[in-house]
N, C-alpha and C. Protein backbone atom coordinates (compact mmCIF):
# COMPACT_ATOMS: atom_id res chain seq x y z
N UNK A 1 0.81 -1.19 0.00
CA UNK A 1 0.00 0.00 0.00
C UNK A 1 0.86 1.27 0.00
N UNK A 2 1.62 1.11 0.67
CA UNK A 2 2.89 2.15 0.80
C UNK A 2 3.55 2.67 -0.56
N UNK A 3 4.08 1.86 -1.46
CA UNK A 3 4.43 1.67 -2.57
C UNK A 3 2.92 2.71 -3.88
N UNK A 4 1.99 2.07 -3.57
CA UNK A 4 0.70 2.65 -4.44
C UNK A 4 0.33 4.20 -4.04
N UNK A 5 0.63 4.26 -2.69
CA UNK A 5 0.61 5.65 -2.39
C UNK A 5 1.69 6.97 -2.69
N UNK A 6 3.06 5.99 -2.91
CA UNK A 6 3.96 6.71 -3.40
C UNK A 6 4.37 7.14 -5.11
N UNK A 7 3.97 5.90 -5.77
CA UNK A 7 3.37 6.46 -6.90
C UNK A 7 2.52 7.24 -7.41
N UNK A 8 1.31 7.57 -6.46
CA UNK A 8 -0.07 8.43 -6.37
C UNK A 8 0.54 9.82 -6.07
N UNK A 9 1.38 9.71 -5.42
CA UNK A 9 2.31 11.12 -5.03
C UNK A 9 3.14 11.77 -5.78
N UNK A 10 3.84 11.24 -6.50
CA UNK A 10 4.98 11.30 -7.66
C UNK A 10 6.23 10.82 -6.29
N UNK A 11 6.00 9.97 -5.98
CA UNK A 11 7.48 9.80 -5.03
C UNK A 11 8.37 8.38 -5.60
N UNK A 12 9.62 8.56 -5.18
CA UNK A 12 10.38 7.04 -5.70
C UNK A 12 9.28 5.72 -4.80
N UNK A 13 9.57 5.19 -5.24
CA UNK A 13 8.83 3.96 -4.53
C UNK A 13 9.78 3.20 -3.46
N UNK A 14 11.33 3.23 -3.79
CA UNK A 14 12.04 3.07 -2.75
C UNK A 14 11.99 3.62 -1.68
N UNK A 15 13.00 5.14 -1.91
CA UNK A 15 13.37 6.13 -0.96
C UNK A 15 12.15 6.91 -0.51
N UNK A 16 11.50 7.01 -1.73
CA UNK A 16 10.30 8.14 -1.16
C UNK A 16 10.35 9.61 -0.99
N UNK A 17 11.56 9.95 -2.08
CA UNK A 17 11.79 11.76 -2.38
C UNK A 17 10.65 11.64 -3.70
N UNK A 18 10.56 13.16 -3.45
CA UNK A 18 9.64 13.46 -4.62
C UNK A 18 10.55 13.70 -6.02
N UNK A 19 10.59 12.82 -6.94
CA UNK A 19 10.91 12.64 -8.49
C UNK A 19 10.35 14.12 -9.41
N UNK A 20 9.07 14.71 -9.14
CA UNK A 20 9.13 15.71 -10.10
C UNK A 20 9.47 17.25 -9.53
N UNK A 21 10.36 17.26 -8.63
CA UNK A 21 10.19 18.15 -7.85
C UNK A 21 10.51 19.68 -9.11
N UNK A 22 10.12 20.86 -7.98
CA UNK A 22 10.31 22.24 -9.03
C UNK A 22 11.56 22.88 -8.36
N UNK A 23 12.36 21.92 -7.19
CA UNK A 23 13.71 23.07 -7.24
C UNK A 23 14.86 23.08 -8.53
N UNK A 24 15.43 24.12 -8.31
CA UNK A 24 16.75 24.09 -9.05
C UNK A 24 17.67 23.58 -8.47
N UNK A 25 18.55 23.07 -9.40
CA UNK A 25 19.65 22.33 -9.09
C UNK A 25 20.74 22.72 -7.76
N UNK A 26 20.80 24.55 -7.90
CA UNK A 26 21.23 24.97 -6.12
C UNK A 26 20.73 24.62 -5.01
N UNK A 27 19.12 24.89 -5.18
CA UNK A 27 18.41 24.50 -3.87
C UNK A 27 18.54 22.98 -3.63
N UNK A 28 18.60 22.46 -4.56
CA UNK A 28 18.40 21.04 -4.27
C UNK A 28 20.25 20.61 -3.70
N UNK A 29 20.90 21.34 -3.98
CA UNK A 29 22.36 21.01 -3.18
C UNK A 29 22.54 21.92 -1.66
N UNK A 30 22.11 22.63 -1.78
CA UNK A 30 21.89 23.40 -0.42
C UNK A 30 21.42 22.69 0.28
N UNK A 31 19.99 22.47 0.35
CA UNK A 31 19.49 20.62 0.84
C UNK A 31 19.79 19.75 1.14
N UNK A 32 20.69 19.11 0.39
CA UNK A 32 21.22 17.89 0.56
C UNK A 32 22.52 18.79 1.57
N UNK A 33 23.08 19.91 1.65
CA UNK A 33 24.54 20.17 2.73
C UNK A 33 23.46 20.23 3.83
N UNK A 34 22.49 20.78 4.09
CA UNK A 34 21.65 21.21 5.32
C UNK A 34 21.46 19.98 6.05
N UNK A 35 21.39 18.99 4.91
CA UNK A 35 20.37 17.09 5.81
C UNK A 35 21.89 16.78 6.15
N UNK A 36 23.14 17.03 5.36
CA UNK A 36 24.58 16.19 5.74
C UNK A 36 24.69 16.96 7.15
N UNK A 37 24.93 18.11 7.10
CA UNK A 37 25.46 19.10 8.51
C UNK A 37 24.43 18.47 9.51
N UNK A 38 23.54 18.60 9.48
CA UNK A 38 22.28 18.76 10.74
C UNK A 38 22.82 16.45 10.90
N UNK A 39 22.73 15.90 10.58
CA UNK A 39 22.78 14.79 10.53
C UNK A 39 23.99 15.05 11.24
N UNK A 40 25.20 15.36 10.90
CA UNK A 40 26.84 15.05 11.72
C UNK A 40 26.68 15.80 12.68
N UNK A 41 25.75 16.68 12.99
CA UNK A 41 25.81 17.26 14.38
C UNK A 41 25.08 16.54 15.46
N UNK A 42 24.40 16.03 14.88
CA UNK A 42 23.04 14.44 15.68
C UNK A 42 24.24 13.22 16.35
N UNK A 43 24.50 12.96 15.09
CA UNK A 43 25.36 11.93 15.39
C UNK A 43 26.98 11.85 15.51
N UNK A 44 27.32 13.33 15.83
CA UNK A 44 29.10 13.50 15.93
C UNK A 44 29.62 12.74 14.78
N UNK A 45 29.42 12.59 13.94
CA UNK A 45 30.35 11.82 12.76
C UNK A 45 29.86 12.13 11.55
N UNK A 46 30.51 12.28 10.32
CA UNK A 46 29.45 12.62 8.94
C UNK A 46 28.83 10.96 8.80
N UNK A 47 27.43 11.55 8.15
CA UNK A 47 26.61 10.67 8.01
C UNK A 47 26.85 9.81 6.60
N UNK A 48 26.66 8.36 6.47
CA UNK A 48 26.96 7.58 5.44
C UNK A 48 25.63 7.80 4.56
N UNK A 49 26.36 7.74 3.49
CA UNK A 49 24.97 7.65 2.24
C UNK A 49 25.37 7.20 0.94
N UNK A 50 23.93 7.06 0.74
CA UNK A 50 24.31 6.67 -1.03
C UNK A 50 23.12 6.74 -1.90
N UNK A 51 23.18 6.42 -3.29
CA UNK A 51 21.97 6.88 -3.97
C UNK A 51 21.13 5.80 -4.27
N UNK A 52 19.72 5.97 -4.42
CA UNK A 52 18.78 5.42 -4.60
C UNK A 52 18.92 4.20 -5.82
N UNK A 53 18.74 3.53 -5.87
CA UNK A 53 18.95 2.28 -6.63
C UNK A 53 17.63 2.67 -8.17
N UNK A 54 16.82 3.26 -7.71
CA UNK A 54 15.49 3.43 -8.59
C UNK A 54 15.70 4.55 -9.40
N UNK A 55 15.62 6.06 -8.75
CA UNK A 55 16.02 7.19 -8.81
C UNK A 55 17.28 8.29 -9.08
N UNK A 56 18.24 7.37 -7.93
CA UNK A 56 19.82 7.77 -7.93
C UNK A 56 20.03 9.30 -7.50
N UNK A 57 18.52 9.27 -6.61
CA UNK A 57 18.86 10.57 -5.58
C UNK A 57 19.69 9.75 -4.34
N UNK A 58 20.33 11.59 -3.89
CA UNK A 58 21.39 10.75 -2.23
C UNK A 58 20.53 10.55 -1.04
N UNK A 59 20.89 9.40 -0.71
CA UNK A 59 19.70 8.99 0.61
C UNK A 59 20.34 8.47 1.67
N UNK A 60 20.30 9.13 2.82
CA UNK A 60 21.10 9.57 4.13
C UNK A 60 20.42 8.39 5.30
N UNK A 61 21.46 8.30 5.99
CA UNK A 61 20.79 6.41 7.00
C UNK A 61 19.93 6.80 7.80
N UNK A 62 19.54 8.27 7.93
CA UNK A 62 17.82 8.85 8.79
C UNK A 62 16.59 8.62 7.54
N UNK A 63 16.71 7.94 6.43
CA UNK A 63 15.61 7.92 5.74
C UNK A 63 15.51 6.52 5.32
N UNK A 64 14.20 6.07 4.82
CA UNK A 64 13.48 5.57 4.89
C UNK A 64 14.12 4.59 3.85
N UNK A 65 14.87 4.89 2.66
CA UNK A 65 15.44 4.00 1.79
C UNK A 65 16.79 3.80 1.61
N UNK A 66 16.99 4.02 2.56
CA UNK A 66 18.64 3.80 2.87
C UNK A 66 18.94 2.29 3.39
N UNK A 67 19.70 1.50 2.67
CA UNK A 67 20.11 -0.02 3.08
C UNK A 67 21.81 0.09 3.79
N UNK A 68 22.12 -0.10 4.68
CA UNK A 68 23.02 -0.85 5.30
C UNK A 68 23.92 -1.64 4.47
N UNK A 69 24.87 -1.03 3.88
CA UNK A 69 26.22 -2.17 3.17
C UNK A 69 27.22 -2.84 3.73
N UNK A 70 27.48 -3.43 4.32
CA UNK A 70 28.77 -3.97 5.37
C UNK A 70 30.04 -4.53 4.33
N UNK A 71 29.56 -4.27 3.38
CA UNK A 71 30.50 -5.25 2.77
C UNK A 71 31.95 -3.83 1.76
N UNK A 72 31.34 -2.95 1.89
CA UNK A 72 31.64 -1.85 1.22
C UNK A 72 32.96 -1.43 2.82
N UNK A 73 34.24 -1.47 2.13
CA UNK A 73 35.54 -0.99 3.01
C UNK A 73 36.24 0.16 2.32
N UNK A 74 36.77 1.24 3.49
CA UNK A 74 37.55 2.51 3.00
C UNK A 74 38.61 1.85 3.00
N UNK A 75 39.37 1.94 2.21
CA UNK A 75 40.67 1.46 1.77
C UNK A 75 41.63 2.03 2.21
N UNK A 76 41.46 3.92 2.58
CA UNK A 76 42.39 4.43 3.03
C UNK A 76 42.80 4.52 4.57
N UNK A 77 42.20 3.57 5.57
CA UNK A 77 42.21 3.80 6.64
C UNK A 77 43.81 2.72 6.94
N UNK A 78 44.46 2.19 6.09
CA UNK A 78 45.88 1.67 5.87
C UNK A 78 45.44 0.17 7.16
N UNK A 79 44.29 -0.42 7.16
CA UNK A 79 44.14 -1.86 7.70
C UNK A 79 45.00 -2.96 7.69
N UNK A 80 45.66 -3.11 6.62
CA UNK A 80 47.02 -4.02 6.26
C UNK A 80 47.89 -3.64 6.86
N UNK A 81 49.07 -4.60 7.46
CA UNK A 81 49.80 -4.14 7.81
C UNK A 81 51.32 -3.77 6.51
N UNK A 82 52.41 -2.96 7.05
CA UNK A 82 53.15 -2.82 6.13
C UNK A 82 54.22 -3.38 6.12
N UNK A 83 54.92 -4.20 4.61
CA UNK A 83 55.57 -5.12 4.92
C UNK A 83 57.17 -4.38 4.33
């Protein structure tokens, strides 16, 4: 039902941002710094994200279509040791 209502809306059916929206491309990055800042101040750390699988808007781990990757490693944190 969730899904039928989000189509009825114009929303992704995943994440659930609105797809026809009327901002411009600034506002819509201003936005997305406002949800990153306000998020790393919640949680003392910048917040992980990534884009919508449907859409390929950025979707932040306080929303609704954001999946959990464990398998995904920063490479630069030098984990190996050096030989």
């Amino acid at each position: 039902m969730k899904r039928f209502y989000r189509r009825l809306t114009g929303r992704c059916t995943s994440c659930g941002q609105k797809l026809n929206s009327k901002q411009t491309t600034t506002a819509r990055i201003v936005e997305i710094n406002k949800k990153g800042s306000r998020l790393a101040s919640q949680l003392g750390r910048m917040p992980q994200t990534h884009s919508c699988k449907k859409c390929h808007r950025i979707v932040f781990e306080d929303q609704p279509g954001f999946v959990q990757n464990y398998l995904l490693i920063d490479m630069g944190l030098g984990i190996y040791p050096k030989k």
